[in-house]
Protein backbone atom coordinates (compact mmCIF):
# COMPACT_ATOMS: atom_id res chain seq x y z
CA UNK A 1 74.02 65.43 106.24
CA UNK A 2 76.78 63.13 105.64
CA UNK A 3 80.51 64.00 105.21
CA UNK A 4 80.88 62.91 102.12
CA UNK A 5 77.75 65.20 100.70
CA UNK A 6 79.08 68.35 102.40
CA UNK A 7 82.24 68.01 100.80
CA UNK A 8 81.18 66.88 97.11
CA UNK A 9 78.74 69.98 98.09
CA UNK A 10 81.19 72.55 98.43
CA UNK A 11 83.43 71.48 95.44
CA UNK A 12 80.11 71.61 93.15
CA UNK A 13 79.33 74.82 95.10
CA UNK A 14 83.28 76.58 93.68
CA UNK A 15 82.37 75.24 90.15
CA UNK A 16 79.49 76.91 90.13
CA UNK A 17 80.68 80.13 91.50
CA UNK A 18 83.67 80.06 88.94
CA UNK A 19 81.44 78.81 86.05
CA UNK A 20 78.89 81.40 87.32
CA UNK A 21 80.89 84.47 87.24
CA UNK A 22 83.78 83.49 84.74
CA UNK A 23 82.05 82.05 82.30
CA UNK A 24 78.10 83.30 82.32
CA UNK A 25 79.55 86.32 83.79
CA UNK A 26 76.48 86.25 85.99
CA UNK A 27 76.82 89.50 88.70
CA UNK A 28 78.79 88.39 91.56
CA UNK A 29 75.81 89.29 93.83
CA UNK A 30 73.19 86.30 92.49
CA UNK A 31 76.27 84.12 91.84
CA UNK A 32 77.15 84.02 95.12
CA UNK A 33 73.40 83.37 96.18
CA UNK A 34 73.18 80.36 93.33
CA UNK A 35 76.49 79.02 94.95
CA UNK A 36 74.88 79.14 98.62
CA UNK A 37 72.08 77.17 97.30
CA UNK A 38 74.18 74.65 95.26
CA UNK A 39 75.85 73.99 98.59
CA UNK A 40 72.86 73.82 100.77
CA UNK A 41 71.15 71.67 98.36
CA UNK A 42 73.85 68.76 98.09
CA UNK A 43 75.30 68.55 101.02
CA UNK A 44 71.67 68.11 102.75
CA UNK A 45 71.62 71.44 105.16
CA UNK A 46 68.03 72.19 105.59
CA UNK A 47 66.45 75.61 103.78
CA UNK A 48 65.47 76.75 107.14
CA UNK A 49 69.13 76.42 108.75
CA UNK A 50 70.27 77.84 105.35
CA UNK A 51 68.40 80.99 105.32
CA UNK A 52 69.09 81.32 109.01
CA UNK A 53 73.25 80.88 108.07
CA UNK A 54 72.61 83.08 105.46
CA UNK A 55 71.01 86.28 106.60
CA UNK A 56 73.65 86.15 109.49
CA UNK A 57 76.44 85.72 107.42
CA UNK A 58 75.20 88.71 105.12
CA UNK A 59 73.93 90.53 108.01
CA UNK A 60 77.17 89.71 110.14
CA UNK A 61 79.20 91.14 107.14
CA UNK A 62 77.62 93.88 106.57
CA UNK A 63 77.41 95.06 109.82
CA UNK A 64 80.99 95.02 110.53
CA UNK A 65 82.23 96.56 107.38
CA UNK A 66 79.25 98.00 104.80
CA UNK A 67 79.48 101.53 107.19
CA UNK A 68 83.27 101.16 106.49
CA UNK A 69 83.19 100.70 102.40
CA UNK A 70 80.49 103.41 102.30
CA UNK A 71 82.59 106.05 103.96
CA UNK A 72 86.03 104.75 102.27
CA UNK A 73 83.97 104.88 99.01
CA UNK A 74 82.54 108.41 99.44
CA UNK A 75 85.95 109.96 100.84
CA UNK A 76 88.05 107.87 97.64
CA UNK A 77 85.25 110.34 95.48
CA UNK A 78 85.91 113.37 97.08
CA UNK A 79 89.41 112.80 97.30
CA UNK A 80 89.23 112.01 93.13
CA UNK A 81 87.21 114.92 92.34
CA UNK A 82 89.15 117.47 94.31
CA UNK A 83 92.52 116.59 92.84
CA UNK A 84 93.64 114.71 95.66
CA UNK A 85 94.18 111.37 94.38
CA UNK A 86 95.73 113.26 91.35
CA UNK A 87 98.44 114.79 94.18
CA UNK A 88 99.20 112.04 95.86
CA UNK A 89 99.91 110.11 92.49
CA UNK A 90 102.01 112.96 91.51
CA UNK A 91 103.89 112.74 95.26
CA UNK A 92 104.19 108.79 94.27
CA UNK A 93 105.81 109.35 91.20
CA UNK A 94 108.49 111.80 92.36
CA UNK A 95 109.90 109.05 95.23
CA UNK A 96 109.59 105.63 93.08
CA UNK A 97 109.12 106.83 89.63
CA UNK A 98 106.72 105.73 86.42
CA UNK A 99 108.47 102.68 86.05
CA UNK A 100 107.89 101.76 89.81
CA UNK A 101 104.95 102.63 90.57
CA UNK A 102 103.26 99.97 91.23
CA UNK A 103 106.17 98.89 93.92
CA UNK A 104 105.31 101.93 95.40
CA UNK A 105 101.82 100.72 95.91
CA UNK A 106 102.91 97.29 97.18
CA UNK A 107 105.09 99.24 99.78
CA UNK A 108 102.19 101.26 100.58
CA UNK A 109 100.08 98.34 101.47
CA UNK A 110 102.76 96.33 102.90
CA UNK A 111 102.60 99.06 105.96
CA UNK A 112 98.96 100.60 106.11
CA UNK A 113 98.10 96.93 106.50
CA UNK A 114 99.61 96.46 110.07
CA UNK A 115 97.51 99.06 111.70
CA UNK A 116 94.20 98.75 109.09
CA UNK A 117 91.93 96.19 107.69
CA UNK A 118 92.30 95.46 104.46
CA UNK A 119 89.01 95.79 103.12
CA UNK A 120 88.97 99.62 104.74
CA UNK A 121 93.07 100.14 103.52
CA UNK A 122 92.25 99.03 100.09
CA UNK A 123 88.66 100.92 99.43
CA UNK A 124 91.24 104.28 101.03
CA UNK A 125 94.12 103.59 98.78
CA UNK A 126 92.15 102.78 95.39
CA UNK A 127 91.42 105.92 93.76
CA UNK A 128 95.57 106.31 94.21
CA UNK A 129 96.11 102.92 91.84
CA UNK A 130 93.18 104.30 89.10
CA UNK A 131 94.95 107.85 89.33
CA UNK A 132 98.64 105.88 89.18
CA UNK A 133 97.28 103.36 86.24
CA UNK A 134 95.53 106.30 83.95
CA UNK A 135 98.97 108.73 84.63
CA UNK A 136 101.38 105.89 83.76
CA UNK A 137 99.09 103.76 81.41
CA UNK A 138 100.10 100.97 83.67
CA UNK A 139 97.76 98.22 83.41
CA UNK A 140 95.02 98.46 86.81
CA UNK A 141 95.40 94.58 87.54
CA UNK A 142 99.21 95.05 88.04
CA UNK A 143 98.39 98.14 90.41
CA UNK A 144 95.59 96.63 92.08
CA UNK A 145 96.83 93.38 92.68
CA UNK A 146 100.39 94.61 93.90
CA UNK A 147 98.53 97.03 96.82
CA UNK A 148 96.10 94.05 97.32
CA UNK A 149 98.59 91.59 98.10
CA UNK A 150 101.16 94.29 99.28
CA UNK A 151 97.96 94.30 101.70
CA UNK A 152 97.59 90.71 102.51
CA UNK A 153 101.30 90.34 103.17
CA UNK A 154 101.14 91.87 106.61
CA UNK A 155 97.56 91.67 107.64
CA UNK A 156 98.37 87.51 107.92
CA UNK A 157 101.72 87.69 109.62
CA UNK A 158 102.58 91.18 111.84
CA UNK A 159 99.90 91.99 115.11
CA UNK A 160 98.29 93.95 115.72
CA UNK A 161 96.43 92.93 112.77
CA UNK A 162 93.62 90.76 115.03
CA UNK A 163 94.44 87.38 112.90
CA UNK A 164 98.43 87.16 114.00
CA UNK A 165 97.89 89.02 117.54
CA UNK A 166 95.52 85.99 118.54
CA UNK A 167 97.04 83.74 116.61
CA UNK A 168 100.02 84.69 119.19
CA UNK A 169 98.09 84.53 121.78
CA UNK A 170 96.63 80.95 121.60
CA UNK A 171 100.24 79.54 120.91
CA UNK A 172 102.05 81.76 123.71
CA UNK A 173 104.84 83.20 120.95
CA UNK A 174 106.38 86.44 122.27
CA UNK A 175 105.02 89.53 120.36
CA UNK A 176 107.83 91.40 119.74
CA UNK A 177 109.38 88.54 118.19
CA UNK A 178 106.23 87.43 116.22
CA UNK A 179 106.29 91.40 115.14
CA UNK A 180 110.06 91.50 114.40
CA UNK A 181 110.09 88.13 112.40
CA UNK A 182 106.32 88.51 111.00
CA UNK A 183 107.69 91.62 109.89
CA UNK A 184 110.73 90.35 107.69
CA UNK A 185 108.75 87.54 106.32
CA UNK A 186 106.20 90.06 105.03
CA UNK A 187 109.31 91.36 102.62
CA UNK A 188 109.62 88.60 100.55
CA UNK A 189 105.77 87.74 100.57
CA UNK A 190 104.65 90.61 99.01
CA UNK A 191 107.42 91.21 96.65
CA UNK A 192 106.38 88.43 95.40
CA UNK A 193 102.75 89.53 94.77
CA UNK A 194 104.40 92.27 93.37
CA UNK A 195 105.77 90.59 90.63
CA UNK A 196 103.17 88.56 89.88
CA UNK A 197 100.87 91.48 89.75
CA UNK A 198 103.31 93.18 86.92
CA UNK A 199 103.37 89.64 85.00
CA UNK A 200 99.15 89.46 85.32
CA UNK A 201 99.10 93.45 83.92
CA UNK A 202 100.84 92.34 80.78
CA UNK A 203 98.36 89.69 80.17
CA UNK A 204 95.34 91.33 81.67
CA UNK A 205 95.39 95.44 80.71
CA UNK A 206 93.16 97.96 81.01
CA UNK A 207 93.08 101.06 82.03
CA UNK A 208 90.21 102.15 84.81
CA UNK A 209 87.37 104.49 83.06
CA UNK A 210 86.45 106.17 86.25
CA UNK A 211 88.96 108.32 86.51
CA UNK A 212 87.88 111.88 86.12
CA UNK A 213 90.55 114.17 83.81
CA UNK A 214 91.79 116.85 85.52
CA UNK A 215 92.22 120.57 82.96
CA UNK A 216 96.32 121.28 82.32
CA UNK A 217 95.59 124.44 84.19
CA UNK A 218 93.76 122.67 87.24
CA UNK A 219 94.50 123.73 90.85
CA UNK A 220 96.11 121.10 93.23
CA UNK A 221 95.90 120.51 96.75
CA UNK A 222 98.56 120.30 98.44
CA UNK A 223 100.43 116.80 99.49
CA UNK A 224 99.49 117.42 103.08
CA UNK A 225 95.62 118.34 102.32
CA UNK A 226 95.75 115.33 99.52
CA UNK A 227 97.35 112.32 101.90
CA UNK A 228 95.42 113.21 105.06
CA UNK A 229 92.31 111.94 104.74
CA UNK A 230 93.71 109.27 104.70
CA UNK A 231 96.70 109.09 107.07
CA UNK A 232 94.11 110.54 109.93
CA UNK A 233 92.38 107.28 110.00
CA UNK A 234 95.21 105.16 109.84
CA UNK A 235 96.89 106.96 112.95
CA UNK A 236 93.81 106.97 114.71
CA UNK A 237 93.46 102.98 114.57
CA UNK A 238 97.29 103.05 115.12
CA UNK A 239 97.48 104.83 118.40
CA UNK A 240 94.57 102.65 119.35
CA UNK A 241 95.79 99.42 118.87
CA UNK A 242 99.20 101.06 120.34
CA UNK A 243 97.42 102.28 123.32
CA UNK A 244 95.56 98.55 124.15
CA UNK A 245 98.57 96.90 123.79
CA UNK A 246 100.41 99.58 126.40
CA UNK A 247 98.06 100.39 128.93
CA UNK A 248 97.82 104.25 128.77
CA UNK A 249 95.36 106.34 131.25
CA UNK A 250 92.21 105.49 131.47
CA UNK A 251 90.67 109.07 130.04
CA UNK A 252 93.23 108.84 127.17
CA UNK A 253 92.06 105.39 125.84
CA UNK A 254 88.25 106.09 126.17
CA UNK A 255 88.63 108.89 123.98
CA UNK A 256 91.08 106.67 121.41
CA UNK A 257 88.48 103.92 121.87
CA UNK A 258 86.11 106.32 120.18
CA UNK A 259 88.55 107.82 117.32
CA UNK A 260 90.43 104.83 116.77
CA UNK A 261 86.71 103.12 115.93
CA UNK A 262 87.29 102.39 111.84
CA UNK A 263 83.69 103.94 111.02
CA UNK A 264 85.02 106.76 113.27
CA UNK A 265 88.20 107.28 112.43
CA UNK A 266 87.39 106.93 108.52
CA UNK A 267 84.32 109.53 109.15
CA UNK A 268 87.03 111.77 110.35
CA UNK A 269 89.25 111.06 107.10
CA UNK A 270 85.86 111.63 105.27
CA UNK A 271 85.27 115.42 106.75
CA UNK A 272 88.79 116.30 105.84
CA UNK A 273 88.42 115.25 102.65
CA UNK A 274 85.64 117.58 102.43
CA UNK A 275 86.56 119.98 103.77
CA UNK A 276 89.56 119.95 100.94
CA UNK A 277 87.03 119.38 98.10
CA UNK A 278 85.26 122.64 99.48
CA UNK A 279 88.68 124.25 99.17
CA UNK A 280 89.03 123.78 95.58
CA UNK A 281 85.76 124.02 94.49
CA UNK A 282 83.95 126.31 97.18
CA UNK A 283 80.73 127.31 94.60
CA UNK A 284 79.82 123.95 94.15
CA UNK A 285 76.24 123.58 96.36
CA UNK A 286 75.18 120.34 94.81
CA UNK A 287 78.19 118.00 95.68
CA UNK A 288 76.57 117.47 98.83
CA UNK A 289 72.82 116.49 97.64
CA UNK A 290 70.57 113.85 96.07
CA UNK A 291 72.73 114.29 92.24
CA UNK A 292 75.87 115.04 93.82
CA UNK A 293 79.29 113.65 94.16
CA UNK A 294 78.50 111.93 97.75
CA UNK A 295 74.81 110.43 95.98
CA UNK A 296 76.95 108.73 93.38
CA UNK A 297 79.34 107.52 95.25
CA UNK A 298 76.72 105.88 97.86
CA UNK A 299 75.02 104.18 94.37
CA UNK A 300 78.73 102.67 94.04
CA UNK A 301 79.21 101.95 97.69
CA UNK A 302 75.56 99.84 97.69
CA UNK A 303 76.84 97.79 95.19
CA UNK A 304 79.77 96.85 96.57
CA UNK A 305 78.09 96.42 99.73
CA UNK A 306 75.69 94.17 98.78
CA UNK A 307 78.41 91.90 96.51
CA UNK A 308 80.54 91.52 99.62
CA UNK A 309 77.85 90.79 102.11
CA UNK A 310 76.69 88.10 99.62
CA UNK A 311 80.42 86.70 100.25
CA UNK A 312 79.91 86.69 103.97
CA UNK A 313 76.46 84.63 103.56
CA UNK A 314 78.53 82.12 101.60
CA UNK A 315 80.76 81.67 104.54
CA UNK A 316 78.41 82.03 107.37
CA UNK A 317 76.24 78.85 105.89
CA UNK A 318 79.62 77.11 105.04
CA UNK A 319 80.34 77.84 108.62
CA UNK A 320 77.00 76.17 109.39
CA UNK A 321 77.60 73.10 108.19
CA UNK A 322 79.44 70.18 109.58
CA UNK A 323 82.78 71.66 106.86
CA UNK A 324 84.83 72.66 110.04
CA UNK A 325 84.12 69.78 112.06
CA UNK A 326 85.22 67.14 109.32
CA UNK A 327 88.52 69.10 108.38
CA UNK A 328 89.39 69.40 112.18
CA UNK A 329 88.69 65.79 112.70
CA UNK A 330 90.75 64.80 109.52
CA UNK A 331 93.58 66.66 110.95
CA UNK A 332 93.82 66.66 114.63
CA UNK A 333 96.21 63.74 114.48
CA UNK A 334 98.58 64.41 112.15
CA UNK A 335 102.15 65.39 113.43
CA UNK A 336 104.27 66.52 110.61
CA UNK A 337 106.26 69.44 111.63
CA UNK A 338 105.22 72.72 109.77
CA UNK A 339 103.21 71.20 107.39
CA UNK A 340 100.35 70.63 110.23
CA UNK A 341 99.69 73.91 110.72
CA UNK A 342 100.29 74.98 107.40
CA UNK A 343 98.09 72.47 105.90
CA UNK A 344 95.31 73.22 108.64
CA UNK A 345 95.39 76.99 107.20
CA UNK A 346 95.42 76.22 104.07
CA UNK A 347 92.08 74.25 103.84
CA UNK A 348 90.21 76.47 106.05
CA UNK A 349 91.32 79.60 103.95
CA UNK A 350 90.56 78.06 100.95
CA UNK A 351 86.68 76.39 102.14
CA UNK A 352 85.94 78.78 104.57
CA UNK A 353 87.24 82.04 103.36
CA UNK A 354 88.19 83.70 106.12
CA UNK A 355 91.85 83.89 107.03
CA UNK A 356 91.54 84.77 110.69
CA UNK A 357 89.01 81.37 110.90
CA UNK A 358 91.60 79.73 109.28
CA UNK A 359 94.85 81.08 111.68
CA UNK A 360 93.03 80.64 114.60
CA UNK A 361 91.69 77.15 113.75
CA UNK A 362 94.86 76.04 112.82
CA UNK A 363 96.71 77.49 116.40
CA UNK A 364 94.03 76.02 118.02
CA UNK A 365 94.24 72.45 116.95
CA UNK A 366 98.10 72.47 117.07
CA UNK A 367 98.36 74.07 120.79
CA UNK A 368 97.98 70.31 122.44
CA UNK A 369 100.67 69.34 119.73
CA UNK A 370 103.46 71.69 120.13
CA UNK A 371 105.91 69.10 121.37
CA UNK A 372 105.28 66.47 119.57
CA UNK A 373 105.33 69.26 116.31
CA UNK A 374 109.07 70.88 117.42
CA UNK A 375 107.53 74.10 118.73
CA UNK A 376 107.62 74.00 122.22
CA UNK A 377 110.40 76.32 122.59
CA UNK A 378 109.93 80.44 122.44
CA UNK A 379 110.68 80.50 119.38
CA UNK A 380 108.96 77.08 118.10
CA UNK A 381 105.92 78.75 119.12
CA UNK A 382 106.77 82.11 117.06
CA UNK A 383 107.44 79.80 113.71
CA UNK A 384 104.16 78.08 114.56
CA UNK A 385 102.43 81.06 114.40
CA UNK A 386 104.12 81.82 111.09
CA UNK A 387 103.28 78.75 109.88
CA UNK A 388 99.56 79.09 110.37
CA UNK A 389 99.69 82.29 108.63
CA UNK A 390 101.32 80.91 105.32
CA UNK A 391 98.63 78.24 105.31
CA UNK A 392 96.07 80.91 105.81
CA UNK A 393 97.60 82.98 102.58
CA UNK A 394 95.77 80.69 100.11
CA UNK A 395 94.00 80.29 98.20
CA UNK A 396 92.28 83.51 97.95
CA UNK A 397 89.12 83.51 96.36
CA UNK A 398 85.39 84.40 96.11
CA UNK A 399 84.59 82.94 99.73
CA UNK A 400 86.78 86.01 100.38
CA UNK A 401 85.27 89.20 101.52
CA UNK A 402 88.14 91.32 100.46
CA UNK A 403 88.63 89.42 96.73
CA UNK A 404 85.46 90.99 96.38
CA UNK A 405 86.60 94.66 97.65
CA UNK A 406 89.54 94.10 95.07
CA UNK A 407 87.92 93.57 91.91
CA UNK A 408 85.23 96.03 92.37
CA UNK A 409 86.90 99.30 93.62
CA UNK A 410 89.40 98.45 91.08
CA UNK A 411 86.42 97.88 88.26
CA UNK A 412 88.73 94.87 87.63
CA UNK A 413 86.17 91.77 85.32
CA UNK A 414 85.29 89.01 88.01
CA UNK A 415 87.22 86.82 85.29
CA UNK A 416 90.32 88.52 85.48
CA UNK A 417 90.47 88.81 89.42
CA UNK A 418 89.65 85.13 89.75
CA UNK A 419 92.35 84.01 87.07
CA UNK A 420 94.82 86.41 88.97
CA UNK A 421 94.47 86.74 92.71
CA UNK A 422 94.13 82.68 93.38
CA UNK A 423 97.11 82.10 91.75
CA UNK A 424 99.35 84.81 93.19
CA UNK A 425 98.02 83.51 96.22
CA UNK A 426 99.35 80.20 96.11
CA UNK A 427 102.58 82.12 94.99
CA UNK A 428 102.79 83.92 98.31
CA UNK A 429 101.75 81.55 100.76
CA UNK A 430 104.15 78.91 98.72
CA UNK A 431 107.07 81.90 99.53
CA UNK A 432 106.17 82.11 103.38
CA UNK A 433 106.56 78.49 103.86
CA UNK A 434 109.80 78.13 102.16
CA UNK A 435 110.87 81.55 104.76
CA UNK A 436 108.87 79.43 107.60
CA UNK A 437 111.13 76.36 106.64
CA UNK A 438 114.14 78.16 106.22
CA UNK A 439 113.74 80.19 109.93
CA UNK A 440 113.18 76.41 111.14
CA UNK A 441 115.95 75.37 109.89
CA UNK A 442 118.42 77.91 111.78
CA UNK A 443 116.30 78.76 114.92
CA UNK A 444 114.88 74.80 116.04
């Protein structure tokens, strides 16, 4: 397996996923499989090491987040067919407005991001955008995309989001600076997703089907019962994280170790939300069966499952091959100020797909560089770390686990999320350099 065959492997392995799943509009699922193949095939990995990548990838995946889309998925129907997501759309509306919804989506993101993983956040927070998009008729891309990248904002720059926090970590930045200045870099960032998401609505509309009507005379829950299934997962991982990171009695953290769990703490969110569908429809018996609400939603869940664990085989055999050893090779050397790290990010983001791989890889090969890079100081190292997470912005695509979560909660085409959420991307990881630069600029 020679260098050059891996990499005219993987670039024949993205035009076939793109050509697979824009054009043939093949399902995501076997594209993704074709594309594994394609790579395996020309850049000379054996079938034996490939199925082995493979299944682990898929397996990997799945494991740490198909319980997590299944429950998000079966509490985002409840919380639809109770009225809930209807409530909270209606609770929305009244702070931002019609015209601003979708900001008020991107805000949303921008902070249930910090404490939650996308993937979970976004399969929570979905049946909110359909409800938004069918009240408002405000194309779905523009609210999807402004929550998803309101989302990605802050899951690449502000801990304890696990990509930043070790990110810190291997560099030595302080993390209530990296928090404070990860933080304010976020703004910008995912404004800017924000208005690329309304600019990719007006070319790509349509309004989600799924959204069940609700009758004029229809009765509510209230805000509170509406909104928390979902904030009671969200401060369960919160005061977990909070209580690693400050050390509180031992009895106290093994029972947040337990709650703060995502399956956990979104099994919780899933109880309350039925318990608030039994509220408002207490004579329904069959919700919970074989033909109910929860049986239709685990049909949706499967599929989704199974597209995004395809994803994760994609990555685990690119991670398989020699890929990451050429691209660290290519770059250890190089000394060129923020680029290095941003550059580093940028190409394992964009091959690998994962954009913790591609923070950490990119900290990690720029630790033994630091002073010969400018970023030996406290607050070099801070700007490093931001500098890894720009790279590791873009580009956002179908090596991605959560592009996948995106376009099929949202029922958005494959075609339209992959002419969208690249781009916008390369918009926002563009913005954090020029922040990255600037904070250089007055802080080195």
């Amino acid at each position: 397996m020679t260098n050059t065959l891996v990499i005219i492997g993987l670039i024949l392995a993205v035009a076939v996923l793109v050509l697979c799943t824009v054009k043939l509009k093949i399902h995501p699922f076997f594209a993704l499989i074709a594309t594994t193949v394609v790579f395996a095939l020309v850049s000379g990995m054996g079938m034996e090491d490939m199925l082995s990548a493979f299944t682990s990838g898929m397996g990997g995946t799945m494991a740490d987040i198909g319980l997590v889309i299944a429950l998000g998925t079966v509490t985002g129907a409840l919380l639809e067919k109770s009225g809930a997501a209807e409530t909270m759309a209606k609770t929305i509306l009244k702070i931002t407005g019609e015209k601003h919804a979708a900001l008020g989506l991107a805000i949303t993101g921008y902070f249930v991001s910090i404490p939650v993983f996308c993937d979970s956040a976004f399969v929570l927070l979905s049946p909110i955008a359909k409800r938004l998009s069918k009240d408002t008729r405000i194309s779905m891309t523009t609210m999807a995309i402004a929550m998803c990248m309101g989302l990605h904002a802050t899951h690449m720059f502000v801990p304890p989001t696990p990509g930043p926090l070790a990110v810190s970590g291997i560099l030595g930045a302080d993390l209530g600076q990296v928090i404070l200045f990860g933080a304010l870099a976020s703004i910008p960032i995912m404004l800017v997703g924000y208005f690329g998401a309304k600019v990719a609505g007006k070319k790509y509309y349509y309004i989600p089907e799924n959204v069940a009507e609700s009758p004029a005379d229809q009765k509510l829950p209230s805000p509170v019962m509406a909104f928390l299934p979902i904030l009671a997962p969200i401060a369960l991982m919160l005061l977990k994280t909070v209580g690693d990171m400050c050390a509180w009695p031992a009895a106290l953290m093994g029972v947040m170790d337990v709650l703060g769990t995502p399956a956990v703490a979104l099994l919780v969110g899933l109880i309350i939300a039925a318990v608030g569908y039994h509220q408002m429809y207490p004579e329904d018996k069959t919700a919970w069966g074989f033909d109910g609400i929860l049986a239709d939603a685990m049909r949706t869940a499967g599929q989704i499952v199974l597209i995004v664990g395809a994803g994760g085989a994609f990555s685990g055999v690119l991670k398989a091959s020699p890929l990451q050893g050429i691209l660290t090779e290519t770059f250890s050397g190089l000394a060129i100020g923020i680029l290095a790290p941003f550059l580093i990010g940028f190409l394992f983001r964009t091959c690998v797909g994962s954009a913790t791989i591609a923070m950490v890889t990119a900290a990690t090969m720029i630790t033994p560089l630091l002073d010969v890079l400018g970023f030996a100081s406290p607050m070099g190292r801070v700007i490093a770390m931001l500098a890894c997470a720009a790279g590791g912005l873009m580009v956002f695509h179908g090596n991605d686990d959560f592009f996948w979560v995106t376009a099929t909660t949202s029922e958005m085409d494959t075609s339209i999320a992959y002419k969208t959420i690249p781009i916008i991307s390369v918009l926002q990881s563009v913005t954090a350099l020029i922040v990255v630069f600037v904070l250089s600029l007055i802080f080195l």
